[in-house]
PDB file of N, CA and C in Angstrom:
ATOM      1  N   UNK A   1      38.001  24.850  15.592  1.00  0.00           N
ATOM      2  CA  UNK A   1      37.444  23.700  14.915  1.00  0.00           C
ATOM      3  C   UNK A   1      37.362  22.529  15.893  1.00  0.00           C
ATOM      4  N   UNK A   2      35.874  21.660  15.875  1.00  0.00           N
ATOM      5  CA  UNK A   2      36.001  20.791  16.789  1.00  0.00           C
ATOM      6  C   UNK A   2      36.556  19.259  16.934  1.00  0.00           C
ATOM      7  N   UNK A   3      37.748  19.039  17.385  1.00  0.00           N
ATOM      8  CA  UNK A   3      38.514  17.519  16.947  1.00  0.00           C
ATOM      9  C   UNK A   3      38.415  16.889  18.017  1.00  0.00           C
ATOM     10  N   UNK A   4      37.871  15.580  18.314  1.00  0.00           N
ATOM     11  CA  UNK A   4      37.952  14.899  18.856  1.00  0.00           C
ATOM     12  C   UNK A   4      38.907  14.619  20.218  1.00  0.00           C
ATOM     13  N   UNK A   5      39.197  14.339  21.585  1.00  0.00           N
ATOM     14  CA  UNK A   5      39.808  14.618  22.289  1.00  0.00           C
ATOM     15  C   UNK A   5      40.658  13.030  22.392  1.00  0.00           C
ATOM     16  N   UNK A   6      39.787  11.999  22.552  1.00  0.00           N
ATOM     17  CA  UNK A   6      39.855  10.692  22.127  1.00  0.00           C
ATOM     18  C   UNK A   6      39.732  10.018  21.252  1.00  0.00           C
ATOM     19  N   UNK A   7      40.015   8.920  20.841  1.00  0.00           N
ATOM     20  CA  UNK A   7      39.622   8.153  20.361  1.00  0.00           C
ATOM     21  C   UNK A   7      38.401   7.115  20.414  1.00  0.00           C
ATOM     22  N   UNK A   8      37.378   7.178  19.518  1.00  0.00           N
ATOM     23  CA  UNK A   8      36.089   6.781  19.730  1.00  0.00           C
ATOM     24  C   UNK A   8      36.352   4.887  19.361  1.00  0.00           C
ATOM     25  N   UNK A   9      36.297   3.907  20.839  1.00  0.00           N
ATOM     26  CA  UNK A   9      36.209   2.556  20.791  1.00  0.00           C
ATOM     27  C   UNK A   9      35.872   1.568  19.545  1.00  0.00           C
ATOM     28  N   UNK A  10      35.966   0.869  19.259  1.00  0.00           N
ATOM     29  CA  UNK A  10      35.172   0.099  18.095  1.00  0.00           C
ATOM     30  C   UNK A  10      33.526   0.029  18.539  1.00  0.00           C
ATOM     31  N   UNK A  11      33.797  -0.517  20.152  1.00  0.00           N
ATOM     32  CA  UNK A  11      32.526  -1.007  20.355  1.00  0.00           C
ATOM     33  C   UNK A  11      31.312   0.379  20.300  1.00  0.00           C
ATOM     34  N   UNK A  12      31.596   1.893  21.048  1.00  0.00           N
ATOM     35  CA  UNK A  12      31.237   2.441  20.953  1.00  0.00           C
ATOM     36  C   UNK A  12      30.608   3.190  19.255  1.00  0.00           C
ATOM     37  N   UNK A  13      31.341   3.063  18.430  1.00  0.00           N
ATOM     38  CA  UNK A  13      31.558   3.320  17.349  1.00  0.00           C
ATOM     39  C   UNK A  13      30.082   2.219  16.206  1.00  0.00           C
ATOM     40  N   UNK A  14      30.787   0.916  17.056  1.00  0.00           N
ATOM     41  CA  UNK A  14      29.487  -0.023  16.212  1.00  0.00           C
ATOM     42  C   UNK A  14      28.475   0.219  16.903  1.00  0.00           C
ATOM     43  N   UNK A  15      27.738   0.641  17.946  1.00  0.00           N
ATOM     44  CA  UNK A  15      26.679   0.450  18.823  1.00  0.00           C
ATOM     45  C   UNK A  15      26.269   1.717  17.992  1.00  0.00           C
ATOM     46  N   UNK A  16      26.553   2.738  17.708  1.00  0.00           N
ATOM     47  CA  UNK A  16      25.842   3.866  16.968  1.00  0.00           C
ATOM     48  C   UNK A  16      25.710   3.268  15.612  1.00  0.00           C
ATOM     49  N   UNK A  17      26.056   3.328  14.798  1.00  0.00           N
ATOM     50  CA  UNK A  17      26.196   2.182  13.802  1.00  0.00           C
ATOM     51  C   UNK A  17      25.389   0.897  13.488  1.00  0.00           C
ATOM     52  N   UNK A  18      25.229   0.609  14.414  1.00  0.00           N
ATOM     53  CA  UNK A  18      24.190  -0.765  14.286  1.00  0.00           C
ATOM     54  C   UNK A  18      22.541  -0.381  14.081  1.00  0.00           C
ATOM     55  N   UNK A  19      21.464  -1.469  13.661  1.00  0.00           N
ATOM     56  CA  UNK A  19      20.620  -1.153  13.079  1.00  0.00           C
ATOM     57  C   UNK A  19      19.231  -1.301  14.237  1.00  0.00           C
ATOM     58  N   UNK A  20      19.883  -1.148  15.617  1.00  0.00           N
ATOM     59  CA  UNK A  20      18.491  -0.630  16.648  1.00  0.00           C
ATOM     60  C   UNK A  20      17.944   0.392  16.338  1.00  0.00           C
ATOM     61  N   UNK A  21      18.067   1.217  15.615  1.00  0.00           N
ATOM     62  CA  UNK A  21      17.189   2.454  15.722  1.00  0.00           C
ATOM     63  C   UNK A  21      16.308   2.964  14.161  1.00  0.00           C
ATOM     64  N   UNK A  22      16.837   1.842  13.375  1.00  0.00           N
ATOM     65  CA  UNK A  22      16.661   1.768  11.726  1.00  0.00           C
ATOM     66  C   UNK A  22      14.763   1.480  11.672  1.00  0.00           C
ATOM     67  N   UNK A  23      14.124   2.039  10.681  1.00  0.00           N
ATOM     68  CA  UNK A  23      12.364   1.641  10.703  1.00  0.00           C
ATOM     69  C   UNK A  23      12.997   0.343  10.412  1.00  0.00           C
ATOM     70  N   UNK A  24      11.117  -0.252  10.755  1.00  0.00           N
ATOM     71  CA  UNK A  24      11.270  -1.747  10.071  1.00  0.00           C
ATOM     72  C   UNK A  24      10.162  -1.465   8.909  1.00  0.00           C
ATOM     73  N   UNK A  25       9.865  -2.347   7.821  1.00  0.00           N
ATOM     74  CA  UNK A  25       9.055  -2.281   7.252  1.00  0.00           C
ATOM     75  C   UNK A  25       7.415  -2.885   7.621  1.00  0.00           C
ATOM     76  N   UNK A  26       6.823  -2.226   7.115  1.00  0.00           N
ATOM     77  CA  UNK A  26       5.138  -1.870   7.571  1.00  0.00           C
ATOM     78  C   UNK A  26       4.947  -3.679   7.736  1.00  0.00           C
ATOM     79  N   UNK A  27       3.840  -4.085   8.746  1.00  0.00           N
ATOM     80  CA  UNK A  27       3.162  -5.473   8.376  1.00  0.00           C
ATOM     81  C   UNK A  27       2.170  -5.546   8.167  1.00  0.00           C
ATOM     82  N   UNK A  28       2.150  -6.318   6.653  1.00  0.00           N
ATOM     83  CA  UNK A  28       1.324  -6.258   5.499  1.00  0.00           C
ATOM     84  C   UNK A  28       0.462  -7.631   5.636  1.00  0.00           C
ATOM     85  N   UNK A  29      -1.148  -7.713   5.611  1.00  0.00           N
ATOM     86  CA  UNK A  29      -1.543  -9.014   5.596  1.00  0.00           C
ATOM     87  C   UNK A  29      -2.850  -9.255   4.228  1.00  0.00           C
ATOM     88  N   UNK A  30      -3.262 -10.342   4.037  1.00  0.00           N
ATOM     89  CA  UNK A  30      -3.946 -10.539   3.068  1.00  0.00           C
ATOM     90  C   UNK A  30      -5.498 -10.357   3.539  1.00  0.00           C
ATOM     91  N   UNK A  31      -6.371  -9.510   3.184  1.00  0.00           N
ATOM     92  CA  UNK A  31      -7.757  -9.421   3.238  1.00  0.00           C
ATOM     93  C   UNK A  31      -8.613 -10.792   3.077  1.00  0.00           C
ATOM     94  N   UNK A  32      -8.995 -11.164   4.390  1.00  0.00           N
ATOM     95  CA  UNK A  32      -9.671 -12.331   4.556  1.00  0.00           C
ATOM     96  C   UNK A  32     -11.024 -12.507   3.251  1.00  0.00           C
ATOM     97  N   UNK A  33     -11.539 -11.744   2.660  1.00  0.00           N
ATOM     98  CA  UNK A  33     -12.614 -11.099   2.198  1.00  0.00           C
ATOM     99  C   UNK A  33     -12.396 -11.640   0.502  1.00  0.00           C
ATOM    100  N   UNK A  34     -11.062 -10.765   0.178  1.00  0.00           N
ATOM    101  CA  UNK A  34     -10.585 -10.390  -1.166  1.00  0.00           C
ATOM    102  C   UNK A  34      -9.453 -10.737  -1.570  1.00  0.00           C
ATOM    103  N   UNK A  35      -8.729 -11.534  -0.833  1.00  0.00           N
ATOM    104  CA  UNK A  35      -6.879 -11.852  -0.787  1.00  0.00           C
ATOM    105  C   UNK A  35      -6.347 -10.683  -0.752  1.00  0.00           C
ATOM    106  N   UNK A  36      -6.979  -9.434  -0.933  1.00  0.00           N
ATOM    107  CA  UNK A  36      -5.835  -8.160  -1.351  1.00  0.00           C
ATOM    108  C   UNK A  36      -4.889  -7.583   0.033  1.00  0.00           C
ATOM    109  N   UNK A  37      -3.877  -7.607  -0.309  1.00  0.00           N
ATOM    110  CA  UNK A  37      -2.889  -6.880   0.895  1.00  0.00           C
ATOM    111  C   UNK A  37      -3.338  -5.278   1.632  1.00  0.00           C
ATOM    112  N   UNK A  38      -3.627  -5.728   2.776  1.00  0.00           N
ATOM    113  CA  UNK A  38      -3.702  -4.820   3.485  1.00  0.00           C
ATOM    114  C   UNK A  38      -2.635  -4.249   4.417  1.00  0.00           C
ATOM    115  N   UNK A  39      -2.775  -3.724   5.964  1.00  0.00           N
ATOM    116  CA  UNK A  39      -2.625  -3.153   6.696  1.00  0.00           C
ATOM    117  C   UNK A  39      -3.187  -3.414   8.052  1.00  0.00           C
ATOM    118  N   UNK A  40      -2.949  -4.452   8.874  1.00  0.00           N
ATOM    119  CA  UNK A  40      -3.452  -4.889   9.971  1.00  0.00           C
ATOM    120  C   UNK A  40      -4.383  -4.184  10.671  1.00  0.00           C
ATOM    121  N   UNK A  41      -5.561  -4.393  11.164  1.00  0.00           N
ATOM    122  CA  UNK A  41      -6.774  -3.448  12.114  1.00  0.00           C
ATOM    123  C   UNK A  41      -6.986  -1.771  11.013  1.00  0.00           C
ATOM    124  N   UNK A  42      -6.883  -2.347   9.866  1.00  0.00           N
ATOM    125  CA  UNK A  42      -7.467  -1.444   8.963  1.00  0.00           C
ATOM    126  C   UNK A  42      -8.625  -1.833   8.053  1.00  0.00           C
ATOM    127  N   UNK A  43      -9.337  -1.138   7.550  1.00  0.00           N
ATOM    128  CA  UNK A  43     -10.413  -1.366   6.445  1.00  0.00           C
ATOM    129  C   UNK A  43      -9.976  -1.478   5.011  1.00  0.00           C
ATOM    130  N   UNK A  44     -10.117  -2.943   5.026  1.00  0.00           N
ATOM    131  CA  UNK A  44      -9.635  -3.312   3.444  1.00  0.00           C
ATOM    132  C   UNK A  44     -10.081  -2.637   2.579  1.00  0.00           C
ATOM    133  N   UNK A  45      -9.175  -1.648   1.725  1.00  0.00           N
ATOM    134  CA  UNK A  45      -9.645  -0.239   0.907  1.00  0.00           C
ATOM    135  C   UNK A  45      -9.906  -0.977   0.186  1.00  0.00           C
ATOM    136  N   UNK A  46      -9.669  -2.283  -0.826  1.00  0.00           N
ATOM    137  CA  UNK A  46     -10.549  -3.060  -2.094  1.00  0.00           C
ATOM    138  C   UNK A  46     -11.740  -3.307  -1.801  1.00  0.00           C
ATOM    139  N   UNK A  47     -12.078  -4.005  -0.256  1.00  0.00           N
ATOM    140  CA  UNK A  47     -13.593  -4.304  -0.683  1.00  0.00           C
ATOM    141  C   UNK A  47     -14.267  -3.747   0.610  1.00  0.00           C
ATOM    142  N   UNK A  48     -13.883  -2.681   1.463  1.00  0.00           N
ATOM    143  CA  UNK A  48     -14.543  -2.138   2.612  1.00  0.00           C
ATOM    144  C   UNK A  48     -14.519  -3.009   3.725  1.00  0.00           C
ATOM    145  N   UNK A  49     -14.798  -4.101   3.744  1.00  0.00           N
ATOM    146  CA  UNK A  49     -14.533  -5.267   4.749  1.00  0.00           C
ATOM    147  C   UNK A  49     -13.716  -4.785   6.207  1.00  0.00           C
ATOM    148  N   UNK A  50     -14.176  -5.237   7.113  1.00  0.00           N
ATOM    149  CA  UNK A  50     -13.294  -4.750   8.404  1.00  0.00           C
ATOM    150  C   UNK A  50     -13.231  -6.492   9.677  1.00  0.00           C
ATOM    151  N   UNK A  51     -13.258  -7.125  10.015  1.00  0.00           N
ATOM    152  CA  UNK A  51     -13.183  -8.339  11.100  1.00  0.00           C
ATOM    153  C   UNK A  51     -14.445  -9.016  10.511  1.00  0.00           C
ATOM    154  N   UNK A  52     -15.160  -9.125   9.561  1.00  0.00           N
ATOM    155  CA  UNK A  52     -15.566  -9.956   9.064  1.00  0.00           C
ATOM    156  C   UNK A  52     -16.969  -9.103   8.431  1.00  0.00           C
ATOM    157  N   UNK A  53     -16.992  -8.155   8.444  1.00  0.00           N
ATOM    158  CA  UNK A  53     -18.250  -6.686   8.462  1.00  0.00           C
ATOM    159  C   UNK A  53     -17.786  -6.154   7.489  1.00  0.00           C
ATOM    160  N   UNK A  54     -18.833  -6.009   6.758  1.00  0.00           N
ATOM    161  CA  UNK A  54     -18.993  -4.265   5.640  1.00  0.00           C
ATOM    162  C   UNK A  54     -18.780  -3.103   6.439  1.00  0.00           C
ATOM    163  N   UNK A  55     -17.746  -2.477   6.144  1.00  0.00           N
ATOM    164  CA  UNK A  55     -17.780  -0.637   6.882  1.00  0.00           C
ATOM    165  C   UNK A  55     -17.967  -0.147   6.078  1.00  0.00           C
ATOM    166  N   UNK A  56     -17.643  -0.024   4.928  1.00  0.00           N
ATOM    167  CA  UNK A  56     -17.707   0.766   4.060  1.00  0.00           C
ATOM    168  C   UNK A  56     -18.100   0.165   2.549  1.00  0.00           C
ATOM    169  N   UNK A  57     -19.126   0.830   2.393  1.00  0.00           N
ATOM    170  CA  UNK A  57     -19.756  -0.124   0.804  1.00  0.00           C
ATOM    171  C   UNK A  57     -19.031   0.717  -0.345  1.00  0.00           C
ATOM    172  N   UNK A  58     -18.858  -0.711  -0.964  1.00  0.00           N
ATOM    173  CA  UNK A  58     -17.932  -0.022  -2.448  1.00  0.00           C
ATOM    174  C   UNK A  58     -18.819  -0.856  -3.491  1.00  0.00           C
ATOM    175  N   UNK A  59     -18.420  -0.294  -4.915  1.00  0.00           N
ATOM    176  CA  UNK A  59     -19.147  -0.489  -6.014  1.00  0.00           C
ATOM    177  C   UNK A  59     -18.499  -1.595  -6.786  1.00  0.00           C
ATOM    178  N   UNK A  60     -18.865  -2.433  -7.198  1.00  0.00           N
ATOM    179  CA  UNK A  60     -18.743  -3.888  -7.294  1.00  0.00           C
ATOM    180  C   UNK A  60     -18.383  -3.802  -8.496  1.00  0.00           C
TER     181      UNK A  60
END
């Protein structure tokens, strides 16, 4: 069975432990177009809109 040989530091112990390696949450912005929350350098799925352009036509 495998037991430890040492004792594992505090500091070592918090550095695994700590939240460097945790996701962050997505960044979310408002559709210049429609106010609706998007997804940065994406095509606003409410109204097709992309940097100030129609990409995609939707039904009104």
């Amino acid at each position: 069975m495998a037991v430890p040989k040492r004792k594992v530091s505090k500091a070592r112990r918090d550095k695994r432990r700590s939240s460097v390696w945790k996701l962050e949450a997505p960044a979310i912005i408002r559709c210049p177009q429609c106010n609706e929350f998007k997804l940065p350098h994406r095509v606003c799925k409410a109204c097709g809109y992309y940097n100030g352009r129609e990409v995609i036509k939707k039904e009104a």
